[in-house]
N, C-alpha and C. Protein backbone atom coordinates (compact mmCIF):
# COMPACT_ATOMS: atom_id res chain seq x y z
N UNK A 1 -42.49 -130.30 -111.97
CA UNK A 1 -43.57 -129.53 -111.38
C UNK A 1 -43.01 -128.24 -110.77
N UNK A 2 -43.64 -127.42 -110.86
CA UNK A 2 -43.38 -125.91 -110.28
C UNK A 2 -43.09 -125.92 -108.87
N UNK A 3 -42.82 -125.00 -108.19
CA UNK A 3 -43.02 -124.99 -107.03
C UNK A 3 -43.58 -123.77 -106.55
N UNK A 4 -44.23 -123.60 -105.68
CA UNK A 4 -44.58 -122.22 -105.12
C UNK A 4 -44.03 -121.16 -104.93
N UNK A 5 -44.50 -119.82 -105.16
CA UNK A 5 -43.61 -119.40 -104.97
C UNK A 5 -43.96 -118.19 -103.49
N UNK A 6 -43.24 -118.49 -102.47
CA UNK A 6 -43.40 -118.16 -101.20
C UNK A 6 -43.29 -116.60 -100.66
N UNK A 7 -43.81 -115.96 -100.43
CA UNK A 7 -43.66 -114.56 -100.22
C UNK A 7 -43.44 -114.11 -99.08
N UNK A 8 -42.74 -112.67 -99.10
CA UNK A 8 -42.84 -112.12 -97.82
C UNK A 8 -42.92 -110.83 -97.69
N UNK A 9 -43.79 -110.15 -96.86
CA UNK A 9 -44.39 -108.96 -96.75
C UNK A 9 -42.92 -107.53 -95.80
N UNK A 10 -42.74 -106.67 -96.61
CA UNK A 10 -41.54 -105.94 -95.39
C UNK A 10 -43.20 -104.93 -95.27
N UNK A 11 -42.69 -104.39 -94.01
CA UNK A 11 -43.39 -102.90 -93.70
C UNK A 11 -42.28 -102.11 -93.45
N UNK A 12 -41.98 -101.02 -94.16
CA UNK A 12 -40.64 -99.81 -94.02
C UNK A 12 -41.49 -98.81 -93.85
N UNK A 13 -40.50 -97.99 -93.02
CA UNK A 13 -40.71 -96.70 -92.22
C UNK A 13 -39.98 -95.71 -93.39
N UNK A 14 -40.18 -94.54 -93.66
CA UNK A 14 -39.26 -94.06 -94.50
C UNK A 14 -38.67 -92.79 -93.43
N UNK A 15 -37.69 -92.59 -92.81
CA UNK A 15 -36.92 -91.80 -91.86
C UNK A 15 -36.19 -90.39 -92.92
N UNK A 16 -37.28 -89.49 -93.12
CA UNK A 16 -36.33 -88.29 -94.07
C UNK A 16 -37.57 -87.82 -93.63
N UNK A 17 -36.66 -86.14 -93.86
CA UNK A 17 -37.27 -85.15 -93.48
C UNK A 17 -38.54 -84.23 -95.71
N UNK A 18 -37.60 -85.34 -96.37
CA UNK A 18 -38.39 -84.84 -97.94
C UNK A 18 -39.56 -86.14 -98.12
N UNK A 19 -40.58 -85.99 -98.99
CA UNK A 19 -41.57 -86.69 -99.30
C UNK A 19 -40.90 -87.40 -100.48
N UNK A 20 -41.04 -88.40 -101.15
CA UNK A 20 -40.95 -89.10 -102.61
C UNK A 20 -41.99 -89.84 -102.61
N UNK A 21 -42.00 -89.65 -104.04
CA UNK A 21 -43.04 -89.88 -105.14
C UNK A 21 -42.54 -91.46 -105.15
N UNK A 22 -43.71 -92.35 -105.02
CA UNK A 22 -43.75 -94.21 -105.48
C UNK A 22 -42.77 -94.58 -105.93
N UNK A 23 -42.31 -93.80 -107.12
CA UNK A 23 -41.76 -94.03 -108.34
C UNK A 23 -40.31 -93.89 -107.92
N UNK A 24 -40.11 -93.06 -107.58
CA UNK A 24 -38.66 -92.26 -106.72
C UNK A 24 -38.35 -93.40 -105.77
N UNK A 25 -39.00 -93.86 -105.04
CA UNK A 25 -39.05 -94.79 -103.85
C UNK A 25 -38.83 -96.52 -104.32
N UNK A 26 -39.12 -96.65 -105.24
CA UNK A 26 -38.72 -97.94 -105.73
C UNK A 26 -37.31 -98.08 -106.62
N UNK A 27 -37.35 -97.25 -107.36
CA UNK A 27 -36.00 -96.91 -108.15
C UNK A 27 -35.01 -97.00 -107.01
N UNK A 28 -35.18 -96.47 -106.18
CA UNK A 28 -34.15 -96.32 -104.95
C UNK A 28 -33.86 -97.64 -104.41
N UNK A 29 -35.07 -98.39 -103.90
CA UNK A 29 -34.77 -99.89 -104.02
C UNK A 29 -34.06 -100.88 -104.76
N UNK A 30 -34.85 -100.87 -105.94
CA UNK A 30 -34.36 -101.70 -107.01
C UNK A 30 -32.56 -101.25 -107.16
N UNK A 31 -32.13 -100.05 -107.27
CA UNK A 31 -31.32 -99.87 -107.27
C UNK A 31 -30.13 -100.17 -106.53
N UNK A 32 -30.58 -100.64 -105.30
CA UNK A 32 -30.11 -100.86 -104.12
C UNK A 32 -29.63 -102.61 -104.21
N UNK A 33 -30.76 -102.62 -104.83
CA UNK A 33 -30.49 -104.35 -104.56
C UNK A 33 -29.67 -104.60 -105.81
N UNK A 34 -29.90 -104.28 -106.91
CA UNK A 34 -28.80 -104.23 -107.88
C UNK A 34 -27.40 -104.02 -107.89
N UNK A 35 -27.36 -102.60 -107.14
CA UNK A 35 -25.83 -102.44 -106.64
C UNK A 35 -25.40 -103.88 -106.35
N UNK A 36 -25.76 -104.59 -105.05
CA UNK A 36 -25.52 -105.57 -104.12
C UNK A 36 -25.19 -106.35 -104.79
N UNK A 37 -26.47 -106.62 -105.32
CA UNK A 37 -26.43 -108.18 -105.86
C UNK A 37 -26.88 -108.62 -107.74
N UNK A 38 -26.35 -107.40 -108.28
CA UNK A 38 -26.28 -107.73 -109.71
C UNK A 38 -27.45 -108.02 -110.04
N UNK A 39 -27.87 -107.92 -111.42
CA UNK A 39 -29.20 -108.33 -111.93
C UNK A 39 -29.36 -109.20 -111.74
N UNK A 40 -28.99 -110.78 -111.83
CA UNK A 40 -29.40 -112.16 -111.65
C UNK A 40 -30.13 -112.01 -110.51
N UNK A 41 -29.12 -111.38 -109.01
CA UNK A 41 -29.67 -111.40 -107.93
C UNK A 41 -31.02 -110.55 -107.90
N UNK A 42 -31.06 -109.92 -108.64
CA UNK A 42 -32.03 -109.15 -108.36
C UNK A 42 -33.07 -109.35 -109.45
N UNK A 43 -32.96 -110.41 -110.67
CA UNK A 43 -34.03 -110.53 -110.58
C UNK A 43 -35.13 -112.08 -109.86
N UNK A 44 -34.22 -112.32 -108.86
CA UNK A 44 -34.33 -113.58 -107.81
C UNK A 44 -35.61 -113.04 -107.20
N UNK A 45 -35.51 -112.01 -106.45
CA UNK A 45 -36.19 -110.89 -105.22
C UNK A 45 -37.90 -111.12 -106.21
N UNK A 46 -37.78 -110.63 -107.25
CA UNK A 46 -39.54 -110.55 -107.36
C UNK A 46 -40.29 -109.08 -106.46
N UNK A 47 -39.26 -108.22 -106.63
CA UNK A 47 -40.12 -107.01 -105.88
C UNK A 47 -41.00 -106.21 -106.52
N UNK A 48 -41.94 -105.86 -105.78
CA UNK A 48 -42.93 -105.21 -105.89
C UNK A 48 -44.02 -104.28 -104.53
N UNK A 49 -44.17 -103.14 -105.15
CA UNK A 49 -44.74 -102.17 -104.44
C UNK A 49 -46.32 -102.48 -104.11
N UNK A 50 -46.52 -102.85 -102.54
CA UNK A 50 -47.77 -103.17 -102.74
C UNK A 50 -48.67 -101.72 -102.43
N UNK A 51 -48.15 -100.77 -101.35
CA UNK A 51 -48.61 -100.19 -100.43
C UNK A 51 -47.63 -98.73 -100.29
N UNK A 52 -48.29 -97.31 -100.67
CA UNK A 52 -46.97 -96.78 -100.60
C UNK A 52 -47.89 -95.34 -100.17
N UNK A 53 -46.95 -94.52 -98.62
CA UNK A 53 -47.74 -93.69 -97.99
C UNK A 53 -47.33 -92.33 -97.75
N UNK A 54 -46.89 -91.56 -98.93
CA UNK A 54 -45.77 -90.13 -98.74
C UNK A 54 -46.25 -89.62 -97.34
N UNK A 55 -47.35 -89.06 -97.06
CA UNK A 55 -47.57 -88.46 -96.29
C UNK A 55 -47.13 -89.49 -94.51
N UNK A 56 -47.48 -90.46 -94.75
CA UNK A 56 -47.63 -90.95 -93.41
C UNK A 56 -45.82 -91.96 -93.50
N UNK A 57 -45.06 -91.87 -94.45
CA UNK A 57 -43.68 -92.35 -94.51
C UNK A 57 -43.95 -93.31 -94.43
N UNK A 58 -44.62 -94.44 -94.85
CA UNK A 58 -44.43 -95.75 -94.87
C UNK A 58 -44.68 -96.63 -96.10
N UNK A 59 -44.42 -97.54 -96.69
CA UNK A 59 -44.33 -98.73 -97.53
C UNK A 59 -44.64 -99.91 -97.68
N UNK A 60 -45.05 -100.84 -97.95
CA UNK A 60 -44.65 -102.07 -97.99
C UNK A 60 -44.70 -102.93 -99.23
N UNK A 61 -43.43 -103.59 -99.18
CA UNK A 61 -42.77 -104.10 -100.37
C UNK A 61 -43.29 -105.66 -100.56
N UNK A 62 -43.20 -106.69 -101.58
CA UNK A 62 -43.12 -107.87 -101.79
C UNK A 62 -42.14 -107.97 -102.41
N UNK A 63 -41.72 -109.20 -101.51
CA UNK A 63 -40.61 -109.90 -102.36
C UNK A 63 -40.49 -111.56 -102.20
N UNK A 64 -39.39 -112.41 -102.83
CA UNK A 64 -39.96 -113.45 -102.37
C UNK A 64 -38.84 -114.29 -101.27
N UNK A 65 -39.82 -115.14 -100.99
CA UNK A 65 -39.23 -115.83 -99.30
C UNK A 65 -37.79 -115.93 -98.91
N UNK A 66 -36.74 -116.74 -100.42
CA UNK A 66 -35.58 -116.56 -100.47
C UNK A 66 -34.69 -115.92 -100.26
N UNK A 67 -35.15 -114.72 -100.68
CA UNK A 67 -34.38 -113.58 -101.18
C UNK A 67 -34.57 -112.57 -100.38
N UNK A 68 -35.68 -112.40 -98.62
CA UNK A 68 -35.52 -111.80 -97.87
C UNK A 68 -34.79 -111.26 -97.39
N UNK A 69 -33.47 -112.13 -96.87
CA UNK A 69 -32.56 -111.33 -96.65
C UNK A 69 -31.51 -110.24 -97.34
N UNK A 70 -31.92 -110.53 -98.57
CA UNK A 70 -30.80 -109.95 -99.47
C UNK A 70 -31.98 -108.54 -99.76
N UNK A 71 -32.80 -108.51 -99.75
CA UNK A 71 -33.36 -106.87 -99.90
C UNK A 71 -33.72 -106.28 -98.34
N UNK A 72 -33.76 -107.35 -97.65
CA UNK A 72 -33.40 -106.38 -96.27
C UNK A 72 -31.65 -105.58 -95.96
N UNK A 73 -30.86 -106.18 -96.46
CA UNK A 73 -29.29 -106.11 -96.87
C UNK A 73 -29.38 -104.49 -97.94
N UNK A 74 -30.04 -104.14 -98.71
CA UNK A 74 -30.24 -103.87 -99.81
C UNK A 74 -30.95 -102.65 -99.53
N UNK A 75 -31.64 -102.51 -98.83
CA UNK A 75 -33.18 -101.86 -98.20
C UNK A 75 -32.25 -101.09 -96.75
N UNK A 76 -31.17 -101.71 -96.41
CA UNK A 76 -30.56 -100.70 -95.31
C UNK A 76 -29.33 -100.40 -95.58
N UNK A 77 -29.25 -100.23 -97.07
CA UNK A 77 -28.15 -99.60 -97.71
C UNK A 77 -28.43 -98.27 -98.29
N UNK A 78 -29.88 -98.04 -97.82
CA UNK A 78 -30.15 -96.53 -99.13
C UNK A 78 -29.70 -95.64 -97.83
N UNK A 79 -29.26 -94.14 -98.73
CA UNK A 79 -29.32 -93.41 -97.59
C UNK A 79 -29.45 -92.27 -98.14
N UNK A 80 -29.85 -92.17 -99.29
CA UNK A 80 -30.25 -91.16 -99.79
C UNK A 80 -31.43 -91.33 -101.34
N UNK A 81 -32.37 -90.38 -101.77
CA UNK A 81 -33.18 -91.20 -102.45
C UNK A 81 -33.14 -89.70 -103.62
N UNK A 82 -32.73 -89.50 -104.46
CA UNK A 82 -32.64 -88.33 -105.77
C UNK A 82 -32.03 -87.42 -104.90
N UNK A 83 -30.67 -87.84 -104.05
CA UNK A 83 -29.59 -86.62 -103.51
C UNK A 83 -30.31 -86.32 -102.65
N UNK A 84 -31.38 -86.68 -101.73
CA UNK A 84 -32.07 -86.31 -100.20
C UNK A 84 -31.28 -87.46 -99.36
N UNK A 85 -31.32 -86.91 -98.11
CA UNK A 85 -31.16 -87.96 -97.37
C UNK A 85 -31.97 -88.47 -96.79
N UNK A 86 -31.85 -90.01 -96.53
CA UNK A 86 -33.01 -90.73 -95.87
C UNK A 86 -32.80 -91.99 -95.88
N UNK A 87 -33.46 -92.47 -94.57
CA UNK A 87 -33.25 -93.96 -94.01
C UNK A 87 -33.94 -94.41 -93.79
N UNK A 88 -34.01 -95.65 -94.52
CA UNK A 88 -35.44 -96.90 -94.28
C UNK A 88 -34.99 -97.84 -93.20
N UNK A 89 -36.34 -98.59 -92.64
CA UNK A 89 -36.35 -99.33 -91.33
C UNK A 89 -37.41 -100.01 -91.73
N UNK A 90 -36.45 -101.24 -91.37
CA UNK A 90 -38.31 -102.41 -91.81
C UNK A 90 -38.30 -102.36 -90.48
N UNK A 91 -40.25 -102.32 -90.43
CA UNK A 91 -41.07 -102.54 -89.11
C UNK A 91 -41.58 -103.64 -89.06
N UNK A 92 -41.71 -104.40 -90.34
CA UNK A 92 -42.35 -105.56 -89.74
C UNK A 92 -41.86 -106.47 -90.77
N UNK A 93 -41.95 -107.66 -90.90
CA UNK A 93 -42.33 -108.89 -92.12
C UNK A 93 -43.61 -109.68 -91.47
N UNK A 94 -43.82 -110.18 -92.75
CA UNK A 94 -44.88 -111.68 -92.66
C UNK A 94 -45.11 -111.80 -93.88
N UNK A 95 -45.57 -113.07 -93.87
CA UNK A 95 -46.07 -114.18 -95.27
C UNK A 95 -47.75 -113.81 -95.89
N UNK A 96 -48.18 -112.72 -94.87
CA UNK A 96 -49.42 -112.31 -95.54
C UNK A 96 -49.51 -111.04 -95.43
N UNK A 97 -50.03 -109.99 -96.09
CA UNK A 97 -50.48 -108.92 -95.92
C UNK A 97 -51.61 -108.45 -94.55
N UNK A 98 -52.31 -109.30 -95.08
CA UNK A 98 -53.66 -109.39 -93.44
C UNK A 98 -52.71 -109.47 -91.92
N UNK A 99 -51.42 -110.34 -92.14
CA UNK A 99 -50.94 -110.36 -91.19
C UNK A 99 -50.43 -109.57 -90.31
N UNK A 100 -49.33 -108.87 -91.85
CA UNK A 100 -48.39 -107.73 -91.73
C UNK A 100 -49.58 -106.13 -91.34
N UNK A 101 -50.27 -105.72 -91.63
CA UNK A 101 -51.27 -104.94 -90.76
C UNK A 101 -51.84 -105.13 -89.43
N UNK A 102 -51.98 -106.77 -89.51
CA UNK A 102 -52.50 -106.81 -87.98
C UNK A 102 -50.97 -106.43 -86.95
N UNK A 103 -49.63 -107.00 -87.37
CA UNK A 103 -48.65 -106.68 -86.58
C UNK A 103 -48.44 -105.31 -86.14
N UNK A 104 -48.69 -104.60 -87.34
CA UNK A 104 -48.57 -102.86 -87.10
C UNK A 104 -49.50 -102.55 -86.28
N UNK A 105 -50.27 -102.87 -86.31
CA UNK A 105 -51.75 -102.08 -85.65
C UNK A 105 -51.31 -102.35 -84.00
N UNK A 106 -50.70 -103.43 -83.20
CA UNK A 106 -50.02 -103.95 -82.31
C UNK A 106 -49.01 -103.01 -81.86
């Protein structure tokens, strides 16, 4: 039998003074976690872009329950995103989206 598969919500701040494009912004991720932790590891994570805010610098990623720590590991390794500089900060986690908004709004 399968088992579930358990999620967890990051909320990232994006800390740079340049805007990127979704696309720019995940590559940078994925990339990140790859460096780290090799494709196997990375394709463990299950990431995905739920939520993504150029103007207002913020994000939020899915990934899954396991493998939290290793794209938070991963996620405060970027420091630059197409030769800009810039630093991500998770603001929040949780297991739901509804959640992870109500925490921010707090």
């Amino acid at each position: 039998m399968l088992k579930k598969v358990r999620r967890r919500y990051l909320a990232l701040k994006i800390d740079s003074l340049e805007t990127f494009e979704a696309k720019e912004f995940m590559d940078a991720v994925w990339n990140a976690v790859l460096k780290l932790y090799g494709e196997y590891g990375a394709s463990k994570t299950g990431l995905r872009l739920i939520n993504y805010n150029a103007n207002g610098k913020t994000a939020v990623i899915r990934t899954a329950h396991e493998t939290l720590t290793m794209v938070r590991a991963a996620v405060a390794t970027i420091t630059q995103i197409n030769n800009k500089p810039v630093a991500l900060h998770v603001v929040a986690v949780s297991g739901t989206i509804k959640a992870l908004y109500k925490k921010l709004k707090t």
